[in-house]
Structures are given as structure tokens and as C-alpha cells.
N, C-alpha and C. Protein backbone atom coordinates (compact mmCIF):
# COMPACT_ATOMS: atom_id res chain seq x y z
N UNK A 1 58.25 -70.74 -65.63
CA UNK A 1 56.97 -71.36 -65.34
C UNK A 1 56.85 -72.68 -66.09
N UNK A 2 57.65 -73.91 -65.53
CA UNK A 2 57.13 -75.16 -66.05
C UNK A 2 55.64 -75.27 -66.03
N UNK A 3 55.49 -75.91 -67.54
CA UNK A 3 53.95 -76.44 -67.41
C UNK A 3 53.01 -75.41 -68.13
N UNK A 4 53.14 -74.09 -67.70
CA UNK A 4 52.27 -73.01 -67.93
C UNK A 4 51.74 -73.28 -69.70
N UNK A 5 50.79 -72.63 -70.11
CA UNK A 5 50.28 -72.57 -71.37
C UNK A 5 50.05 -70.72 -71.56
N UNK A 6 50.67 -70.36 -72.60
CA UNK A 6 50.78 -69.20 -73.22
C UNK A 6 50.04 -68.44 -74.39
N UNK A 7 49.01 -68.43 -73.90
CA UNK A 7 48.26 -67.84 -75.62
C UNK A 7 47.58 -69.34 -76.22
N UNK A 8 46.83 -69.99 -75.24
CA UNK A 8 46.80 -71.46 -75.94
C UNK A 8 47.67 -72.44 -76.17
N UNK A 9 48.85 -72.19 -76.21
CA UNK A 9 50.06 -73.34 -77.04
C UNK A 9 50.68 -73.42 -75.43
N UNK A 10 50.87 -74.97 -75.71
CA UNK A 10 51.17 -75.30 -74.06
C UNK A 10 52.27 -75.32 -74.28
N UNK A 11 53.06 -75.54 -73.66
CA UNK A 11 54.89 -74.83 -72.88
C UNK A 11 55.08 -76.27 -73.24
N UNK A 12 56.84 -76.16 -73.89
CA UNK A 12 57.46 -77.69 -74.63
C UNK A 12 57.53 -78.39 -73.52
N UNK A 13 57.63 -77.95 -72.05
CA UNK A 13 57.94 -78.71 -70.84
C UNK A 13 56.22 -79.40 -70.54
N UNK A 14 55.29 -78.72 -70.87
CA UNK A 14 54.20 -79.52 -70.68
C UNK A 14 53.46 -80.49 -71.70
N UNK A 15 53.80 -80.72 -72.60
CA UNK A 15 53.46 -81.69 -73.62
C UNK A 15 54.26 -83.14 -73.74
N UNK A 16 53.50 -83.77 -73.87
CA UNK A 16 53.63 -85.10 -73.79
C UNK A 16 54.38 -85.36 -75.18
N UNK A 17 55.18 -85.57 -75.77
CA UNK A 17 55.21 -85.84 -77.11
C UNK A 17 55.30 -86.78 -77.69
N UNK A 18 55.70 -88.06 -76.62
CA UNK A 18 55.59 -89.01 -77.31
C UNK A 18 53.84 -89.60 -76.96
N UNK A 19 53.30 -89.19 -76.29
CA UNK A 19 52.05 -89.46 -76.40
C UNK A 19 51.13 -88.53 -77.51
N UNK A 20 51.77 -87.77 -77.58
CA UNK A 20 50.83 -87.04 -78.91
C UNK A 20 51.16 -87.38 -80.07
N UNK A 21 52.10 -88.21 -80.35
CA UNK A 21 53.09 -88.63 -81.51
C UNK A 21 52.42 -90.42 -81.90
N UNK A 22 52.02 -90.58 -80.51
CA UNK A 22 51.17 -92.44 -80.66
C UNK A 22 49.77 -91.93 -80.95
N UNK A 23 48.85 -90.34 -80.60
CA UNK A 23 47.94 -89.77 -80.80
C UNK A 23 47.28 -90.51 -81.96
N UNK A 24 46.66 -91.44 -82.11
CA UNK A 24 45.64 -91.74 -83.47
C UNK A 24 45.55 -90.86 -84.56
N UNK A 25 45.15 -89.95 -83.64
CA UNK A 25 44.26 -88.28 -84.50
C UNK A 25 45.84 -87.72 -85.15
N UNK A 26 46.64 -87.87 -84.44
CA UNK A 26 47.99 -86.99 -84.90
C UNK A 26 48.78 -87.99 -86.50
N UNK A 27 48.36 -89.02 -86.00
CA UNK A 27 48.68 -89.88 -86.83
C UNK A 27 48.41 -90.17 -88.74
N UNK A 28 47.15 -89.97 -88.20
CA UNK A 28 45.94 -89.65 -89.62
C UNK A 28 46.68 -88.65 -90.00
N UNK A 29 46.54 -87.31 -89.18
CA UNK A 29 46.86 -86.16 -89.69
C UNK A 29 48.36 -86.06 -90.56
N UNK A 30 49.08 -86.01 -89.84
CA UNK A 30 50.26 -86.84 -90.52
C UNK A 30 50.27 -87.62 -91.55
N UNK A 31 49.97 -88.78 -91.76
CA UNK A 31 49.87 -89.71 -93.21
C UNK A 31 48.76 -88.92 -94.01
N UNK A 32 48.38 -88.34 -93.74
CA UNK A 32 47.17 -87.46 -94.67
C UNK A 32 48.03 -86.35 -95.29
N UNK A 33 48.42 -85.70 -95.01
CA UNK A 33 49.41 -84.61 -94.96
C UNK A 33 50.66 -84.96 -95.94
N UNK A 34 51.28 -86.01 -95.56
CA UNK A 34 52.19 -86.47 -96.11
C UNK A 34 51.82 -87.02 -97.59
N UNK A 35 51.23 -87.59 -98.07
CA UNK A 35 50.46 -88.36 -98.91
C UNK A 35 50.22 -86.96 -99.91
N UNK A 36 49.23 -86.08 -99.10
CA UNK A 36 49.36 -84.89 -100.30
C UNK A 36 50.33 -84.32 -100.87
N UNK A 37 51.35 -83.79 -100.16
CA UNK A 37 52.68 -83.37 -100.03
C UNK A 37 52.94 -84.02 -100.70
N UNK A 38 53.35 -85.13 -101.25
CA UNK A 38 54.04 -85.80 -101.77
C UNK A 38 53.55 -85.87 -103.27
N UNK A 39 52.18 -86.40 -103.04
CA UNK A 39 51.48 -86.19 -104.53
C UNK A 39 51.66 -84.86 -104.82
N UNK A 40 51.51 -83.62 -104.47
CA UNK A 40 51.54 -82.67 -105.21
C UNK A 40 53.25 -82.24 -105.65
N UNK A 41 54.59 -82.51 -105.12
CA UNK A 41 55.71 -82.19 -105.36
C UNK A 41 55.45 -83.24 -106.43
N UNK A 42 55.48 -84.80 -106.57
CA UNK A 42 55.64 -85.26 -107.59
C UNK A 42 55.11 -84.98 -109.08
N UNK A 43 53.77 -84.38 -108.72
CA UNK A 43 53.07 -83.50 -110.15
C UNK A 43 53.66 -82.08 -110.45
N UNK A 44 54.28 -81.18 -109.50
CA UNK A 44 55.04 -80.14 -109.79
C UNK A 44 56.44 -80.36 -110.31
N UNK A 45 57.21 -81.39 -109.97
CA UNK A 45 58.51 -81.91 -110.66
C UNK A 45 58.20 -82.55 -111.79
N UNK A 46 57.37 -83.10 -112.09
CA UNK A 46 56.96 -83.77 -113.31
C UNK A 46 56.34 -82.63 -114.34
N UNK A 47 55.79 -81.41 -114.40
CA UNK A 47 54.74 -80.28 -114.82
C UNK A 47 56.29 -79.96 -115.07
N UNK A 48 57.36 -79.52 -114.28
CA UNK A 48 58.85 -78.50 -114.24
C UNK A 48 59.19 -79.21 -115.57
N UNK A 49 59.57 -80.80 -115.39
CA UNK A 49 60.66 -81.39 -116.45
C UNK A 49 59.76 -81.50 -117.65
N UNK A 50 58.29 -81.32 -117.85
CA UNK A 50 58.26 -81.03 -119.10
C UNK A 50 58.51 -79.59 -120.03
N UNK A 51 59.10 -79.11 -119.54
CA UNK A 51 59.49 -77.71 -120.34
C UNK A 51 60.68 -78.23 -120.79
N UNK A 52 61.54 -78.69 -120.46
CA UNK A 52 63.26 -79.23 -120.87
C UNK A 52 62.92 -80.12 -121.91
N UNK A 53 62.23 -81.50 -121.46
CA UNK A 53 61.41 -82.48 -122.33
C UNK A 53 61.03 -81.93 -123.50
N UNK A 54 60.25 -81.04 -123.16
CA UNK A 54 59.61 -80.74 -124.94
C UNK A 54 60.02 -79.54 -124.97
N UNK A 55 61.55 -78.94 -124.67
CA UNK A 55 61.39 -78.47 -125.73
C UNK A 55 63.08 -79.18 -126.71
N UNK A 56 63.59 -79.79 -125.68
CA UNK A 56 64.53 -80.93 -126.68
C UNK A 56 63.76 -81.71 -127.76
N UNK A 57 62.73 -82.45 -127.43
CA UNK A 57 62.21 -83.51 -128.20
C UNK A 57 61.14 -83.29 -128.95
N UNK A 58 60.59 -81.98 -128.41
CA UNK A 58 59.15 -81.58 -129.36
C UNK A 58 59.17 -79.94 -130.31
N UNK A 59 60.76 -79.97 -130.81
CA UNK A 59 61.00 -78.43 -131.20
C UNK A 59 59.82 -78.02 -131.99
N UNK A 60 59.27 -79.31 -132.70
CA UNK A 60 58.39 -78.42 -133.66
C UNK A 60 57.15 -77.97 -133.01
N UNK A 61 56.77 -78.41 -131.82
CA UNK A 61 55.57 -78.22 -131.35
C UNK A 61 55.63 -76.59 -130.60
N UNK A 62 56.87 -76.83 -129.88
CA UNK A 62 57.18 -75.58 -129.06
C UNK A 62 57.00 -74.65 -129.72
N UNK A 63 57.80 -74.39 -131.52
CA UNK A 63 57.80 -73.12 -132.39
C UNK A 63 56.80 -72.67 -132.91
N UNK A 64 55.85 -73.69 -132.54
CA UNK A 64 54.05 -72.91 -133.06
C UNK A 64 54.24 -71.64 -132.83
N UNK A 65 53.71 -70.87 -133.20
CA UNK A 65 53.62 -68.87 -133.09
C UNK A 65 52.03 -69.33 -132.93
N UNK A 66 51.72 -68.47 -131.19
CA UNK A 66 50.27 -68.42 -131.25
C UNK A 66 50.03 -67.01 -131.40
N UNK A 67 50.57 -65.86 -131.15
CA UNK A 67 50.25 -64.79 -131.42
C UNK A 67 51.30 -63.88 -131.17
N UNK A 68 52.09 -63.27 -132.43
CA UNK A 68 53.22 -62.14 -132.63
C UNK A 68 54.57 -63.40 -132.55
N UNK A 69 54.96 -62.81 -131.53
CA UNK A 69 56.61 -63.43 -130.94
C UNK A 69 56.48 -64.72 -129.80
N UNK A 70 54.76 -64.96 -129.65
CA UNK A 70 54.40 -65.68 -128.39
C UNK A 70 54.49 -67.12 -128.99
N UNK A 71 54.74 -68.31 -128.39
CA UNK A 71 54.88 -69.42 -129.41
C UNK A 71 54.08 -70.11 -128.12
N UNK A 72 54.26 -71.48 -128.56
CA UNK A 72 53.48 -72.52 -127.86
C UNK A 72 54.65 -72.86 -126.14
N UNK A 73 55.62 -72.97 -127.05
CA UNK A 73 56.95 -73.24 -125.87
C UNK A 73 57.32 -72.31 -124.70
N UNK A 74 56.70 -71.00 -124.95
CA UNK A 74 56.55 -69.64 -124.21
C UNK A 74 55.93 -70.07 -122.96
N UNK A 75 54.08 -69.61 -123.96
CA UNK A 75 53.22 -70.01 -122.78
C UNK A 75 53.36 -71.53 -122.25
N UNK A 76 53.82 -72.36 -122.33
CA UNK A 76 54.22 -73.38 -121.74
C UNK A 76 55.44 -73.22 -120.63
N UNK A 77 56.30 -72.48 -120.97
CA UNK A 77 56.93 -72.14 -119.76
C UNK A 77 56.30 -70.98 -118.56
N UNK A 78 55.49 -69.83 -119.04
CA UNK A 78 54.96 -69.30 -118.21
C UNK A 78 53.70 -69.88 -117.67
N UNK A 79 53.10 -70.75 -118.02
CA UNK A 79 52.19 -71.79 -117.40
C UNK A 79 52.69 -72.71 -116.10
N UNK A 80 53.90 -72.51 -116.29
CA UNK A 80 54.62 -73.05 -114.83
C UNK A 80 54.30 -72.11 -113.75
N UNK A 81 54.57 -70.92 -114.02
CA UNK A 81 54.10 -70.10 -112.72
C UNK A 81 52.44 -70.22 -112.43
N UNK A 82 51.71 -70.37 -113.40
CA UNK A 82 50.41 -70.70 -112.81
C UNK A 82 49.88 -71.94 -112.06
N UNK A 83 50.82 -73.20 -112.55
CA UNK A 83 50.77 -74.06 -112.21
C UNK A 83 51.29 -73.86 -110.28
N UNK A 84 52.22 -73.12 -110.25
CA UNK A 84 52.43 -73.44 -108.83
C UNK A 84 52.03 -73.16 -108.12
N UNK A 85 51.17 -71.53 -108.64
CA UNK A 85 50.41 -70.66 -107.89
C UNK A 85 48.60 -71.73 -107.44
N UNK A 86 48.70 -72.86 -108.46
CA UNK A 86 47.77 -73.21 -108.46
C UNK A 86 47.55 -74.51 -107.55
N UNK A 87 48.41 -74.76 -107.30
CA UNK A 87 49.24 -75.83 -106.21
C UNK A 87 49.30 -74.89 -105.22
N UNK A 88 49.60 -74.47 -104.61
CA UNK A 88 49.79 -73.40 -103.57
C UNK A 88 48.55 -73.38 -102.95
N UNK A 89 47.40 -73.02 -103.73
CA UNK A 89 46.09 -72.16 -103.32
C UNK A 89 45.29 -73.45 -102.90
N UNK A 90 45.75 -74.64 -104.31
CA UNK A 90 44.94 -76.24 -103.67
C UNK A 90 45.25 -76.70 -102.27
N UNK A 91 46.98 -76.46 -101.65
CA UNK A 91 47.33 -77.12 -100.92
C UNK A 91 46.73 -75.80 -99.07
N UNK A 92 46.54 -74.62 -99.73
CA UNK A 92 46.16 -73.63 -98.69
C UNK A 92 44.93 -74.20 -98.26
N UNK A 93 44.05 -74.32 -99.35
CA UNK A 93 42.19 -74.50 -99.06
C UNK A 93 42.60 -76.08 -98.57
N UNK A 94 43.25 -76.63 -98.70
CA UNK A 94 42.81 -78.33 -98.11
C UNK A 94 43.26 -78.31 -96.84
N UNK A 95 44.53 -77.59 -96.06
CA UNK A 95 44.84 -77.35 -95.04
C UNK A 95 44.15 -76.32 -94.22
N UNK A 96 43.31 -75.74 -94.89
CA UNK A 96 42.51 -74.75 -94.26
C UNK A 96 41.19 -75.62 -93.89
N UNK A 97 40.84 -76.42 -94.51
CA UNK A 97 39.51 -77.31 -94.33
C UNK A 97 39.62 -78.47 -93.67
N UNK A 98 40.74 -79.11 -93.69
CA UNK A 98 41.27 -80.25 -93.22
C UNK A 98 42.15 -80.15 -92.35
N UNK A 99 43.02 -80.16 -92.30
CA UNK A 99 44.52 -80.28 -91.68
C UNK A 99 44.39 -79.21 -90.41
N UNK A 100 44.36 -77.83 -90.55
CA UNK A 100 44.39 -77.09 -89.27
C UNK A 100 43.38 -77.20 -88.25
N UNK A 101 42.36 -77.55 -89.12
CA UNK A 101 40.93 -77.77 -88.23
C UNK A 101 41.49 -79.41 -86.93
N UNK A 102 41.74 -80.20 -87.72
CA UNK A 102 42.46 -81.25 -86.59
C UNK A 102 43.59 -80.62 -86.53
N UNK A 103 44.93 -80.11 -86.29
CA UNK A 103 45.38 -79.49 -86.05
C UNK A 103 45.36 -78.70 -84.21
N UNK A 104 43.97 -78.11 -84.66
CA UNK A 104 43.93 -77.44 -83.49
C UNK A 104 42.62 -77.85 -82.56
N UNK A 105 42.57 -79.06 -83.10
CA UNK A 105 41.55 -80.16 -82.05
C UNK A 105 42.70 -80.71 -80.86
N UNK A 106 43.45 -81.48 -81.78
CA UNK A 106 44.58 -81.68 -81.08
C UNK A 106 45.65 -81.22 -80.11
N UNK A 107 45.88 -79.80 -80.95
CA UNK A 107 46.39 -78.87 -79.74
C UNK A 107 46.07 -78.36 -79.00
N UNK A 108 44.53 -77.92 -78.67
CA UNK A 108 43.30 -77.98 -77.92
C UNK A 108 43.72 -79.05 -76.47
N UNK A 109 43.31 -80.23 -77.03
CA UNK A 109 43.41 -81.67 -76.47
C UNK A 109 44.14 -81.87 -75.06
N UNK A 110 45.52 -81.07 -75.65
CA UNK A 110 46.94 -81.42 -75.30
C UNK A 110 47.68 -80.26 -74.11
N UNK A 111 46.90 -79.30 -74.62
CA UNK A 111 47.04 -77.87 -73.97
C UNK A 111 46.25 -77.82 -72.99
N UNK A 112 45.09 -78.75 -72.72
CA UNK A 112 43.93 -78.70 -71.37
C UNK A 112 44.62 -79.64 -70.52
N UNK A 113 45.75 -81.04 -71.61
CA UNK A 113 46.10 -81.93 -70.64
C UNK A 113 45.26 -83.09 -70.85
N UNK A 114 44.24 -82.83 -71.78
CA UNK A 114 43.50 -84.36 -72.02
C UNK A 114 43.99 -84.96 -72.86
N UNK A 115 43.82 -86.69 -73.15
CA UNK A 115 45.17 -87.07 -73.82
C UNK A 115 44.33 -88.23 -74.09
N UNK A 116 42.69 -88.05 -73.60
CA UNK A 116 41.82 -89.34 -74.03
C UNK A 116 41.59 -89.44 -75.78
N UNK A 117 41.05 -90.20 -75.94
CA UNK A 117 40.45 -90.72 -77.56
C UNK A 117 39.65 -90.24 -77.86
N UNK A 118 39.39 -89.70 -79.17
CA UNK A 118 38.22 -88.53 -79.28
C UNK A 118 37.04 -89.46 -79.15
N UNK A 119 36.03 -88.76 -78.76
CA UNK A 119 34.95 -89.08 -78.60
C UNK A 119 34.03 -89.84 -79.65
């Protein structure tokens, strides 16, 4: 069935792609998208290499003892897992509020066959 649309999502034979690709709206979405993506890997690679960083260059800071066997350099490395989990949940809620919502304006749009400028 050329053309047909399945559950909403229109069939690869019926989409325009290079017209949804010159799409304005697709466009934004895209450089919006990208821009975060990018900012947030560069603050998670940068958050990663300070554990190596300090703990070569800042031994004395790392060996603080904050409580028993737990030191400063510890929870600084297990603060990485919160950190990503915390990145994760930022990058879920902004794509949940932003991004899918155009998302599925667009695929909406494209799947009826309209291909005008939003309103």
C-alpha cells in the first residue's frame, strides 16, 4: 500500500522529505535540539574529567574524610551518577514540553499531506 498511513505515521513512500527537511518548523526543531544536546554532553564531559583532574592535582582536597572511610574524592565520584541521572531527567522534561510537542505538530502536518506554513 504506497502512500497509506499506519497508526498515524505516514508510510516512508508518502513523505516528502526533502520538503519536511526545508520545513521551517523542522528546522527550529532541529537547531533547538541540537544546541541542547550539545550543551549538555559538553557539561557532562567536562563534570566526567573532573574526577581524573582532581584527583591528580587536588590529592589533598580529595583525602578530606567526610564521614568513616567516605572522603571528599568518593562522593565526588559518585556524584557523577547523579549528575547524569540529572541530565537525563532535564533533557526528558524539555523534550517532553518542547521538542515532541512540535514533533508531533509536524508529523501531524505531513501525515494529512499538508505541507503549508503554520498558521
Amino acid at each position: 500500500m504506497a502512500g497509506s498511513v499506519l497508526g498515524g505515521r505516514p508510510n516512508n513512500e508518502a513523505v516528502d522529505w526533502d520538503a519536511l527537511i526545508r520545513d521551517p518548523r523542522f528546522q527550529t526543531l532541529h537547531r533547538r535540539k541540537t544546541r541542547l544536546l550539545w550543551g549538555l554532553m559538553v557539561l557532562s564531559v567536562v563534570y566526567y574529567f573532573l574526577l581524573p583532574v582532581g584527583a591528580a592535582y587536588y590529592q589533598d582536597l580529595f583525602r578530606i574524610r567526610v564521614w568513616g572511610v567516605v572522603n571528599v574524592g568518593l562522593l565526588f565520584a559518585l556524584s557523577e551518577f547523579v549528575v547524569a541521572w540529572a541530565i537525563a531527567l532535564f533533557y526528558s522534561r524539555q523534550a517532553g514540553r518542547e521538542f515532541d510537542q512540535l514533533a508531533a505538530q509536524i508529523s501531524a502536518d505531513y501525515a494529512q499531506g499538508s505541507r503549508g506554513e503554520p498558521a
